[in-house]
N, C-alpha and C. Protein backbone atom coordinates (compact mmCIF):
# COMPACT_ATOMS: atom_id res chain seq x y z
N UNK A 1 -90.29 -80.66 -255.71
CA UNK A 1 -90.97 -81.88 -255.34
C UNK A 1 -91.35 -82.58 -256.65
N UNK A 2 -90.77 -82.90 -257.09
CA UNK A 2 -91.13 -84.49 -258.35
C UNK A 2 -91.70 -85.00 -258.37
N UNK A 3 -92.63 -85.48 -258.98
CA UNK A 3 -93.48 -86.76 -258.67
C UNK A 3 -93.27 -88.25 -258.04
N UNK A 4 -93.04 -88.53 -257.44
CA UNK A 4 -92.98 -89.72 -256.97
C UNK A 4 -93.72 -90.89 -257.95
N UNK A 5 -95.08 -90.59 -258.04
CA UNK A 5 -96.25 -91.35 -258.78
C UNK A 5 -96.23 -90.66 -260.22
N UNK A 6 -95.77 -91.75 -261.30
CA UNK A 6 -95.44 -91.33 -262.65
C UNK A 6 -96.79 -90.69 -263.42
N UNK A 7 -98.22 -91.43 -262.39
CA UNK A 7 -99.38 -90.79 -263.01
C UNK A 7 -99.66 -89.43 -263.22
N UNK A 8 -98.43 -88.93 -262.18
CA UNK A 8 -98.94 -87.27 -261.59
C UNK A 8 -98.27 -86.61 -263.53
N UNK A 9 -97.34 -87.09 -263.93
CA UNK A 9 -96.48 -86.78 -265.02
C UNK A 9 -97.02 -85.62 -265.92
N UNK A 10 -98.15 -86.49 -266.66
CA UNK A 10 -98.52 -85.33 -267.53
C UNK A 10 -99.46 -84.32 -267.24
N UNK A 11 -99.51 -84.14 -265.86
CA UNK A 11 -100.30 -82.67 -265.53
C UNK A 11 -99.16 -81.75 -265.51
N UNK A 12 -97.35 -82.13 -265.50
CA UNK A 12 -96.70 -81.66 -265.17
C UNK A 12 -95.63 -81.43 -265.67
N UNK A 13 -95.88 -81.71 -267.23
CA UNK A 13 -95.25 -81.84 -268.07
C UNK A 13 -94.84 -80.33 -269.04
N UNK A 14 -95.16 -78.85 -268.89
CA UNK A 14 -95.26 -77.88 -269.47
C UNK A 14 -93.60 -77.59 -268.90
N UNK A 15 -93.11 -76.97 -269.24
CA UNK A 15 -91.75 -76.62 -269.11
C UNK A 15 -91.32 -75.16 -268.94
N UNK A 16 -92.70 -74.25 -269.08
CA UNK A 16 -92.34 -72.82 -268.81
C UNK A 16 -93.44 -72.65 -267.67
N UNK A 17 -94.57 -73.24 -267.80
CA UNK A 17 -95.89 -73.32 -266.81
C UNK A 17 -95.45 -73.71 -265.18
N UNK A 18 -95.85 -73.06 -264.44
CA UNK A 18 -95.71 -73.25 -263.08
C UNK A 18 -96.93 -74.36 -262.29
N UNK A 19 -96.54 -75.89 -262.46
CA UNK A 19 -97.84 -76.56 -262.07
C UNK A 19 -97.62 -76.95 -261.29
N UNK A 20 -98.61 -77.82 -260.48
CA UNK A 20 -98.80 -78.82 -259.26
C UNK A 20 -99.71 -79.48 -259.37
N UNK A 21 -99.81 -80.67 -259.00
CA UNK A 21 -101.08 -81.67 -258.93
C UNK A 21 -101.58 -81.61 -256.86
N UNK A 22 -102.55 -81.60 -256.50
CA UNK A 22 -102.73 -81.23 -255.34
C UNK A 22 -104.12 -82.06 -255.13
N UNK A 23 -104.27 -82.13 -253.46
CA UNK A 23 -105.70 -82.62 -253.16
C UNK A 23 -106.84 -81.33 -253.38
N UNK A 24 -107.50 -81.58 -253.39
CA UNK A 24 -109.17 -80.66 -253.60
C UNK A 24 -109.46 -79.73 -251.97
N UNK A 25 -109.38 -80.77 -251.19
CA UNK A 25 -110.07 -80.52 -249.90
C UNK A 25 -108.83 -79.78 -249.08
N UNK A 26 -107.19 -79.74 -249.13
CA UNK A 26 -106.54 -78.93 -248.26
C UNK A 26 -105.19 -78.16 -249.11
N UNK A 27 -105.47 -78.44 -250.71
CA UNK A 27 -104.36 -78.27 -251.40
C UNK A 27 -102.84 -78.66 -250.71
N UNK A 28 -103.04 -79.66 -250.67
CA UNK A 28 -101.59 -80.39 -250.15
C UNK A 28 -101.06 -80.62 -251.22
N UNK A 29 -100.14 -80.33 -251.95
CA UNK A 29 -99.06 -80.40 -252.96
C UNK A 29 -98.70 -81.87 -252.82
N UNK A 30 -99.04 -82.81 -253.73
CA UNK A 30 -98.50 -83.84 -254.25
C UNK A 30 -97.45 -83.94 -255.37
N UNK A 31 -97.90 -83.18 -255.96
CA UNK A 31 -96.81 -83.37 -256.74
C UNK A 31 -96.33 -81.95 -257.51
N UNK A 32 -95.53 -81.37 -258.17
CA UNK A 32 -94.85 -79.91 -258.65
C UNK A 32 -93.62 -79.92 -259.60
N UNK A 33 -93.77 -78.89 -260.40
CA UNK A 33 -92.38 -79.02 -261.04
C UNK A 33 -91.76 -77.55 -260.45
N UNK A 34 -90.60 -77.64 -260.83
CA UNK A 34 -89.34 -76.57 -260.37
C UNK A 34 -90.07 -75.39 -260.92
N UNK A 35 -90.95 -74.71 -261.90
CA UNK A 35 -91.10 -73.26 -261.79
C UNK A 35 -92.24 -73.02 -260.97
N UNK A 36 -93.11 -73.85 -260.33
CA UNK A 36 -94.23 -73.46 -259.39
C UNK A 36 -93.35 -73.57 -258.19
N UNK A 37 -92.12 -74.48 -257.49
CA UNK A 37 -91.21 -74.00 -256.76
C UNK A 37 -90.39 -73.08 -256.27
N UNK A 38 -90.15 -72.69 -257.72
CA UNK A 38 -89.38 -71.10 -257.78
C UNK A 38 -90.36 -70.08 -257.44
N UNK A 39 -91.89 -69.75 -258.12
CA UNK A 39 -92.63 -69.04 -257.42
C UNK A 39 -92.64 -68.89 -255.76
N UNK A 40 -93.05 -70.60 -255.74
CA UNK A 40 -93.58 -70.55 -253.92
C UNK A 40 -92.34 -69.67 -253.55
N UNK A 41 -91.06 -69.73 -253.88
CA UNK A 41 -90.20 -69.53 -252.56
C UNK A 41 -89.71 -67.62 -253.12
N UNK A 42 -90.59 -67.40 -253.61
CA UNK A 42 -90.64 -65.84 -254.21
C UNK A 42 -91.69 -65.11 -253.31
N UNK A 43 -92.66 -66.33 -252.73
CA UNK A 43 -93.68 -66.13 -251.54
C UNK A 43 -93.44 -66.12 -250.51
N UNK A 44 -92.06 -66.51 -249.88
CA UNK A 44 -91.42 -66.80 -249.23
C UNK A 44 -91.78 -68.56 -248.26
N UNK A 45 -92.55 -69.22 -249.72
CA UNK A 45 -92.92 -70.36 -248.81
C UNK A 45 -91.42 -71.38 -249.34
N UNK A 46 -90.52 -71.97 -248.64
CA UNK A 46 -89.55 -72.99 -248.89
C UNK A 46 -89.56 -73.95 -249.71
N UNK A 47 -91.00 -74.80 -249.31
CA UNK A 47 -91.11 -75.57 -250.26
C UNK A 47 -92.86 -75.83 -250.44
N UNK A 48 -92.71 -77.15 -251.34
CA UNK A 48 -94.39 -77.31 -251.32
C UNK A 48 -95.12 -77.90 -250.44
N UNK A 49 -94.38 -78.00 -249.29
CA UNK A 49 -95.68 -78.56 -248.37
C UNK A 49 -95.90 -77.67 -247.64
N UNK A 50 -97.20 -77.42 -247.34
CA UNK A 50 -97.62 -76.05 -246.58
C UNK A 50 -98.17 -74.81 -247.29
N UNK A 51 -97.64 -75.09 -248.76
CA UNK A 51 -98.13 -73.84 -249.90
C UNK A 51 -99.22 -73.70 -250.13
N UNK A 52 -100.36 -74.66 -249.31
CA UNK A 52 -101.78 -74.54 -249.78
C UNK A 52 -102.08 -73.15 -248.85
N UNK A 53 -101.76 -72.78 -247.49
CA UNK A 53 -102.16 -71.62 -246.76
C UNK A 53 -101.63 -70.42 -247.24
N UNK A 54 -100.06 -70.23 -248.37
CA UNK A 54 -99.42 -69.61 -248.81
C UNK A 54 -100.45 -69.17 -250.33
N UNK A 55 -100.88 -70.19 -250.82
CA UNK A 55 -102.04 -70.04 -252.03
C UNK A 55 -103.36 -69.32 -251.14
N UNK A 56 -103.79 -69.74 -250.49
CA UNK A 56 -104.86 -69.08 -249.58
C UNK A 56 -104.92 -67.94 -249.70
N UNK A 57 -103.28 -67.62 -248.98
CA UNK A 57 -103.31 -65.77 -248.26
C UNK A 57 -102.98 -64.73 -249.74
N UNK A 58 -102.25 -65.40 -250.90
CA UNK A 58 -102.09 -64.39 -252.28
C UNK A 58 -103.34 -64.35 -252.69
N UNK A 59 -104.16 -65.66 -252.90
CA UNK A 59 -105.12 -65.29 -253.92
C UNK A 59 -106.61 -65.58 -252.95
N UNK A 60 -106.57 -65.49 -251.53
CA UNK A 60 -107.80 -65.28 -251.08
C UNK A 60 -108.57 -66.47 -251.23
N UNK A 61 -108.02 -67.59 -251.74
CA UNK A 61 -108.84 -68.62 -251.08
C UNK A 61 -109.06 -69.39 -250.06
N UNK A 62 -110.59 -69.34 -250.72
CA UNK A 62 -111.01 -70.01 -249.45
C UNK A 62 -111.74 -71.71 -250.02
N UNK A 63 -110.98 -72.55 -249.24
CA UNK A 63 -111.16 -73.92 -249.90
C UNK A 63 -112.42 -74.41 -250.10
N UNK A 64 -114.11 -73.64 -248.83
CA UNK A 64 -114.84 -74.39 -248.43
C UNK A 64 -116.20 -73.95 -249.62
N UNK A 65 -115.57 -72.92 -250.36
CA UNK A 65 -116.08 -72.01 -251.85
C UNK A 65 -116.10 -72.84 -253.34
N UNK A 66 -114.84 -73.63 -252.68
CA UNK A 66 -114.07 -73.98 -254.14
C UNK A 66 -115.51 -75.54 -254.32
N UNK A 67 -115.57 -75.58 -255.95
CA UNK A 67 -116.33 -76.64 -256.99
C UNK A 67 -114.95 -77.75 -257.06
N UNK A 68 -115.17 -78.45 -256.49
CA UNK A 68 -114.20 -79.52 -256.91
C UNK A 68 -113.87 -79.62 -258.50
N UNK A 69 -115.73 -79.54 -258.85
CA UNK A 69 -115.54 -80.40 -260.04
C UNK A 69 -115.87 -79.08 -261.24
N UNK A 70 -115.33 -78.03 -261.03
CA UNK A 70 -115.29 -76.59 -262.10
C UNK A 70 -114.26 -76.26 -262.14
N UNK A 71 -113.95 -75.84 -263.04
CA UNK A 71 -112.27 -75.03 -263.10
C UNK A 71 -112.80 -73.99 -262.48
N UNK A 72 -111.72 -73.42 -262.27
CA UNK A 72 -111.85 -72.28 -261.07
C UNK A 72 -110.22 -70.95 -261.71
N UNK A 73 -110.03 -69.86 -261.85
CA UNK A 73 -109.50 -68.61 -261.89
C UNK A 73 -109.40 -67.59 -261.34
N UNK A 74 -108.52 -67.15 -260.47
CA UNK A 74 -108.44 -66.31 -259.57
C UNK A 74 -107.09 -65.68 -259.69
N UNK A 75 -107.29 -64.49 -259.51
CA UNK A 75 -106.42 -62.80 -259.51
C UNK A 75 -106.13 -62.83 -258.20
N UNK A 76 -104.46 -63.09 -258.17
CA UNK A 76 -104.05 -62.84 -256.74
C UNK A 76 -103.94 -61.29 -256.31
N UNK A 77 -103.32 -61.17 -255.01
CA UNK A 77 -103.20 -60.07 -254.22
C UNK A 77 -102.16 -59.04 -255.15
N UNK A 78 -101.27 -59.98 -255.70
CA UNK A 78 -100.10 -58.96 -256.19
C UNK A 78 -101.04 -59.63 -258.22
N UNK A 79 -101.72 -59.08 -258.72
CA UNK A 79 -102.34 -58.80 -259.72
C UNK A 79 -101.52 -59.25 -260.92
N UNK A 80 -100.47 -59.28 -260.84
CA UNK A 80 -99.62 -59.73 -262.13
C UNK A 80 -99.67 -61.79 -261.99
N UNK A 81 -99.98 -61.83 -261.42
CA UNK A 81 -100.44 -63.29 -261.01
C UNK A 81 -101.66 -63.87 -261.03
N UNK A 82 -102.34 -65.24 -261.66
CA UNK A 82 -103.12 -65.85 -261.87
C UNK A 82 -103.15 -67.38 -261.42
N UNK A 83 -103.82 -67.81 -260.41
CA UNK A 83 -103.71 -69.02 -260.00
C UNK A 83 -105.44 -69.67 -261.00
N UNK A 84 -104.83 -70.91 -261.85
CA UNK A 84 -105.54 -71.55 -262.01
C UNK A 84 -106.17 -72.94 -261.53
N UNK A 85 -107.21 -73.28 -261.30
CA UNK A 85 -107.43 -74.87 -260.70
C UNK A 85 -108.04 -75.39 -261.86
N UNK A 86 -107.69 -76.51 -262.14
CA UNK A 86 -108.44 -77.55 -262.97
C UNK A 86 -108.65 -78.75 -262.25
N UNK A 87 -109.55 -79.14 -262.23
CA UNK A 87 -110.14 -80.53 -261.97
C UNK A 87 -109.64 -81.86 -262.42
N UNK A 88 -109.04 -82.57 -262.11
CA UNK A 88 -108.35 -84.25 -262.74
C UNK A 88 -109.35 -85.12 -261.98
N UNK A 89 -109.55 -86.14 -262.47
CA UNK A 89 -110.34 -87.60 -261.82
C UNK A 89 -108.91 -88.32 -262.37
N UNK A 90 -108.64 -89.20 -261.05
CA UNK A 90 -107.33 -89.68 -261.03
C UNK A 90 -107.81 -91.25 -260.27
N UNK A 91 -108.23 -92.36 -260.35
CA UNK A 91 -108.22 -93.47 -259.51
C UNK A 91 -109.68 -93.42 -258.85
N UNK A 92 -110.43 -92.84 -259.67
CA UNK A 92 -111.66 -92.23 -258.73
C UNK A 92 -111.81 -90.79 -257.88
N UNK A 93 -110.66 -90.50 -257.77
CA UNK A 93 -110.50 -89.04 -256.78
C UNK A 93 -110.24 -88.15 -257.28
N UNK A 94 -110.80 -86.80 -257.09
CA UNK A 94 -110.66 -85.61 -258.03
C UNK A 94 -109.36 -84.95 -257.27
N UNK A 95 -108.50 -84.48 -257.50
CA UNK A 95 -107.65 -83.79 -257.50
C UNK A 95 -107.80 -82.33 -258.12
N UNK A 96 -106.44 -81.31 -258.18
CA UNK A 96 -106.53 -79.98 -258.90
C UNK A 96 -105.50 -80.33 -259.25
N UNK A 97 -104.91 -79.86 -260.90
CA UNK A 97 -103.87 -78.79 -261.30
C UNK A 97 -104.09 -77.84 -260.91
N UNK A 98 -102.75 -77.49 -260.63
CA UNK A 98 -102.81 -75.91 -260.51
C UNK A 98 -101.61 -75.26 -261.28
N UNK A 99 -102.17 -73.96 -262.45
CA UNK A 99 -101.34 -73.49 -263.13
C UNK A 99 -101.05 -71.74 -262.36
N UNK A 100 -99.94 -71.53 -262.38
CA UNK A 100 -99.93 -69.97 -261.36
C UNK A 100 -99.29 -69.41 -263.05
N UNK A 101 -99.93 -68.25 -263.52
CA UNK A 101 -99.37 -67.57 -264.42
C UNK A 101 -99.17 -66.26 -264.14
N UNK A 102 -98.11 -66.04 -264.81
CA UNK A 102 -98.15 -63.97 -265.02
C UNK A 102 -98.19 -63.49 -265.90
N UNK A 103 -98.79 -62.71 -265.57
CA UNK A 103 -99.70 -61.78 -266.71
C UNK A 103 -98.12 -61.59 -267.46
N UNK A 104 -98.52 -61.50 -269.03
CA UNK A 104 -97.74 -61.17 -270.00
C UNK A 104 -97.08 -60.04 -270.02
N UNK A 105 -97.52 -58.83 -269.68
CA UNK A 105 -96.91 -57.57 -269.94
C UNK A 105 -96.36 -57.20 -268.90
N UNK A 106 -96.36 -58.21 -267.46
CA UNK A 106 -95.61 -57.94 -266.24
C UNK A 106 -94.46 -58.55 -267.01
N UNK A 107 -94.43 -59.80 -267.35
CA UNK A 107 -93.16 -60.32 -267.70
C UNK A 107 -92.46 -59.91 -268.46
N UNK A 108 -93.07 -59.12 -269.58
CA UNK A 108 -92.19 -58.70 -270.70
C UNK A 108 -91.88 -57.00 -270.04
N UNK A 109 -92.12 -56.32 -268.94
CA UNK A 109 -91.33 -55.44 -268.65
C UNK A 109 -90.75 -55.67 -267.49
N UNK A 110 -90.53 -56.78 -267.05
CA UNK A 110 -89.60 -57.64 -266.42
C UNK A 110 -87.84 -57.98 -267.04
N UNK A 111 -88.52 -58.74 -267.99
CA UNK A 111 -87.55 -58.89 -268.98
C UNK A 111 -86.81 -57.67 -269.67
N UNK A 112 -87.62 -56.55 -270.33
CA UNK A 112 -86.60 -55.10 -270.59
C UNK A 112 -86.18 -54.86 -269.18
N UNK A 113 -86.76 -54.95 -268.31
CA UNK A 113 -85.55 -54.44 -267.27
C UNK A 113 -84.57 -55.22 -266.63
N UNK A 114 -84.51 -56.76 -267.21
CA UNK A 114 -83.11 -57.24 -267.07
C UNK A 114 -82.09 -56.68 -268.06
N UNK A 115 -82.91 -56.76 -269.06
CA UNK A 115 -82.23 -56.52 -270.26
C UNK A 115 -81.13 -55.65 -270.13
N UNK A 116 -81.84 -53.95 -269.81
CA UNK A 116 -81.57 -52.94 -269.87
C UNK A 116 -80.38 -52.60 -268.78
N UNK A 117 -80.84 -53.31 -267.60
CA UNK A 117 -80.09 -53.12 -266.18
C UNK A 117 -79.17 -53.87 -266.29
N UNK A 118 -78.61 -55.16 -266.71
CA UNK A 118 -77.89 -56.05 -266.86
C UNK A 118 -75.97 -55.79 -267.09
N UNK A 119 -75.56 -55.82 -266.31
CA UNK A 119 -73.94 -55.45 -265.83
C UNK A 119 -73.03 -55.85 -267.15
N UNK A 120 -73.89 -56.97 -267.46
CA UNK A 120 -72.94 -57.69 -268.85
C UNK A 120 -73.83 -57.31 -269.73
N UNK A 121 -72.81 -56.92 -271.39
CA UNK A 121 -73.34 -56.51 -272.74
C UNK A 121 -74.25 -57.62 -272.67
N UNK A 122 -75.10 -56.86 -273.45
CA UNK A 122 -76.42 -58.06 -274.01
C UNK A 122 -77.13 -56.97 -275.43
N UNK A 123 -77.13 -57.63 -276.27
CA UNK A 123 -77.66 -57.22 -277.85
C UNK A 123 -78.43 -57.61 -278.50
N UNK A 124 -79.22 -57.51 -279.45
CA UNK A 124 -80.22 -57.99 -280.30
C UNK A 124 -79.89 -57.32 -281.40
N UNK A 125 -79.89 -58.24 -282.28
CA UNK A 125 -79.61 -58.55 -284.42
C UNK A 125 -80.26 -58.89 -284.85
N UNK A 126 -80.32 -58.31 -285.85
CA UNK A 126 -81.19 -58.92 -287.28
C UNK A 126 -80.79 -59.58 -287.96
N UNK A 127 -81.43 -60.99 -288.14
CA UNK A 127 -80.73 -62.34 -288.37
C UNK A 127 -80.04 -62.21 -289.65
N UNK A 128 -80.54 -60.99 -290.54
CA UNK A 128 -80.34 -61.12 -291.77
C UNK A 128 -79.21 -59.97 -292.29
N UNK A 129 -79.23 -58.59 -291.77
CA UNK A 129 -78.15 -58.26 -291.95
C UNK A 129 -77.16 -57.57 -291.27
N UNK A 130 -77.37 -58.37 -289.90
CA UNK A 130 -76.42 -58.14 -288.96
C UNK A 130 -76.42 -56.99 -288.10
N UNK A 131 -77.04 -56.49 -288.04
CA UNK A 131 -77.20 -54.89 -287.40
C UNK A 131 -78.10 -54.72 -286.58
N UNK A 132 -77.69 -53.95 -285.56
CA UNK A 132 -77.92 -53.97 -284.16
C UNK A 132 -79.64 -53.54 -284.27
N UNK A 133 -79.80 -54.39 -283.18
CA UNK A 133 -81.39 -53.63 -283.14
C UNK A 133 -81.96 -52.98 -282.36
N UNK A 134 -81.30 -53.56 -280.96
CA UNK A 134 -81.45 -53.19 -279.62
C UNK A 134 -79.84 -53.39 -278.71
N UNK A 135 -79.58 -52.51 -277.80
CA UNK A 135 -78.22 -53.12 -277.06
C UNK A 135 -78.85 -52.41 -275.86
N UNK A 136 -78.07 -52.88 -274.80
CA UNK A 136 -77.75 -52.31 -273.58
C UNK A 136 -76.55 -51.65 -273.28
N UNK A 137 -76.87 -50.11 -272.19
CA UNK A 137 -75.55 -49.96 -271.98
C UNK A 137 -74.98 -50.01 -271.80
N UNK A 138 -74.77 -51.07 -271.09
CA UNK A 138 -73.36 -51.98 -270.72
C UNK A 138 -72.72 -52.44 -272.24
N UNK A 139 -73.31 -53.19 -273.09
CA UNK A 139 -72.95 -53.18 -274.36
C UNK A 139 -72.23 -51.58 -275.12
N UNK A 140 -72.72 -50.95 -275.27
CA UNK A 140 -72.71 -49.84 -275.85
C UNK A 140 -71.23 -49.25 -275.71
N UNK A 141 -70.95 -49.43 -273.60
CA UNK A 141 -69.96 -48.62 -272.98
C UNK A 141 -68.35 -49.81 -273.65
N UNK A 142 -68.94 -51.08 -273.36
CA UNK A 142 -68.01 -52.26 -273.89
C UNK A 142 -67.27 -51.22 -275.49
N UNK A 143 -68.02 -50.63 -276.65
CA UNK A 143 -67.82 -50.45 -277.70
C UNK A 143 -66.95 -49.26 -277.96
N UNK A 144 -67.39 -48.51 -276.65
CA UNK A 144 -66.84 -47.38 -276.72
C UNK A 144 -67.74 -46.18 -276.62
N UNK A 145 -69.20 -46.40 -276.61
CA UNK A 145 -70.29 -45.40 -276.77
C UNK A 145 -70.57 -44.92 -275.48
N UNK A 146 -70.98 -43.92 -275.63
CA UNK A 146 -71.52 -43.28 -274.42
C UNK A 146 -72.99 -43.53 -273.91
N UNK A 147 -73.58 -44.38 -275.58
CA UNK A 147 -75.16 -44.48 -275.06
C UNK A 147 -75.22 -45.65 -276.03
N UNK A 148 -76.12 -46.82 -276.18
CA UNK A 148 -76.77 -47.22 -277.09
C UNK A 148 -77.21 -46.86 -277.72
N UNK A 149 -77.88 -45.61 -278.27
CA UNK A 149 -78.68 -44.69 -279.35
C UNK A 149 -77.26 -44.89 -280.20
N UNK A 150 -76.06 -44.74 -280.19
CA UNK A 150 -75.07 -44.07 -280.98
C UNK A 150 -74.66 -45.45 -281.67
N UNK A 151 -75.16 -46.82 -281.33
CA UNK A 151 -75.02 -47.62 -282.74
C UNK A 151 -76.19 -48.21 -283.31
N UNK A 152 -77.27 -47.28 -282.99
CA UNK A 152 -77.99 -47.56 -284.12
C UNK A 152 -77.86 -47.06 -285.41
């Protein structure tokens, strides 16, 4: 869901950040970029309309709690996840960002286990003198090795 309204822009402007610009009172998704999309539909919600009851049921909110006008942080159900609200005054009307993050060390053993699991070679070098630093075994078997340990 894109912005329609160019104002929504720079709440939505982060490029690895999962945001949305939303109302206060029912979190109706106005506006979103493609990685808070890709989440929702990891929630199994399709798209962003309707994701405010889908935000509800992960992270337990409850709208009638929420400070319009406080940032607000909350630890969803599945813990590697962080829904943030920030407060915008937009035309007179407060709105939320909302940033959904994951925790760092979910992602980065996310990432070794693409790495590692990954069907196609994949490697890591040292920019400087060329030598392996890390491979996968798919790499390894490509070389002829029986393991990655055997070209380090």
């Amino acid at each position: 869901m894109t912005p329609d309204n160019p104002a929504w822009q720079p709440w939505l402007t982060h490029p690895r950040d999962a945001l949305a610009v939303c109302t206060c009172d029912t979190l109706e998704v106005l506006a979103c970029n493609t990685p808070f999309e890709r989440v929702l539909r990891t929630w199994g919600c399709e798209s962003a309309d309707g994701c405010g009851a889908v935000l509800e049921s992960q992270f337990g909110l409850r709208m009638t709690e929420l400070d319009a006008l406080q940032p607000q942080s909350l630890t969803g159900k599945q813990p590697e996840w962080t829904l943030h609200l920030h407060p915008i005054l937009h035309q007179g009307q407060t709105y939320y960002q909302l940033r959904l993050l994951q925790d760092e060390a979910f992602r980065a053993d996310a990432y070794k286990q693409l790495f590692d699991r990954n069907v196609a070679g994949a490697l890591t070098l040292d920019a400087e003198s060329g030598r392996v630093i890390n491979c996968n075994q798919a790499f390894a078997e490509m070389l002829g090795y029986g393991s990655y340990r055997g070209l380090r």
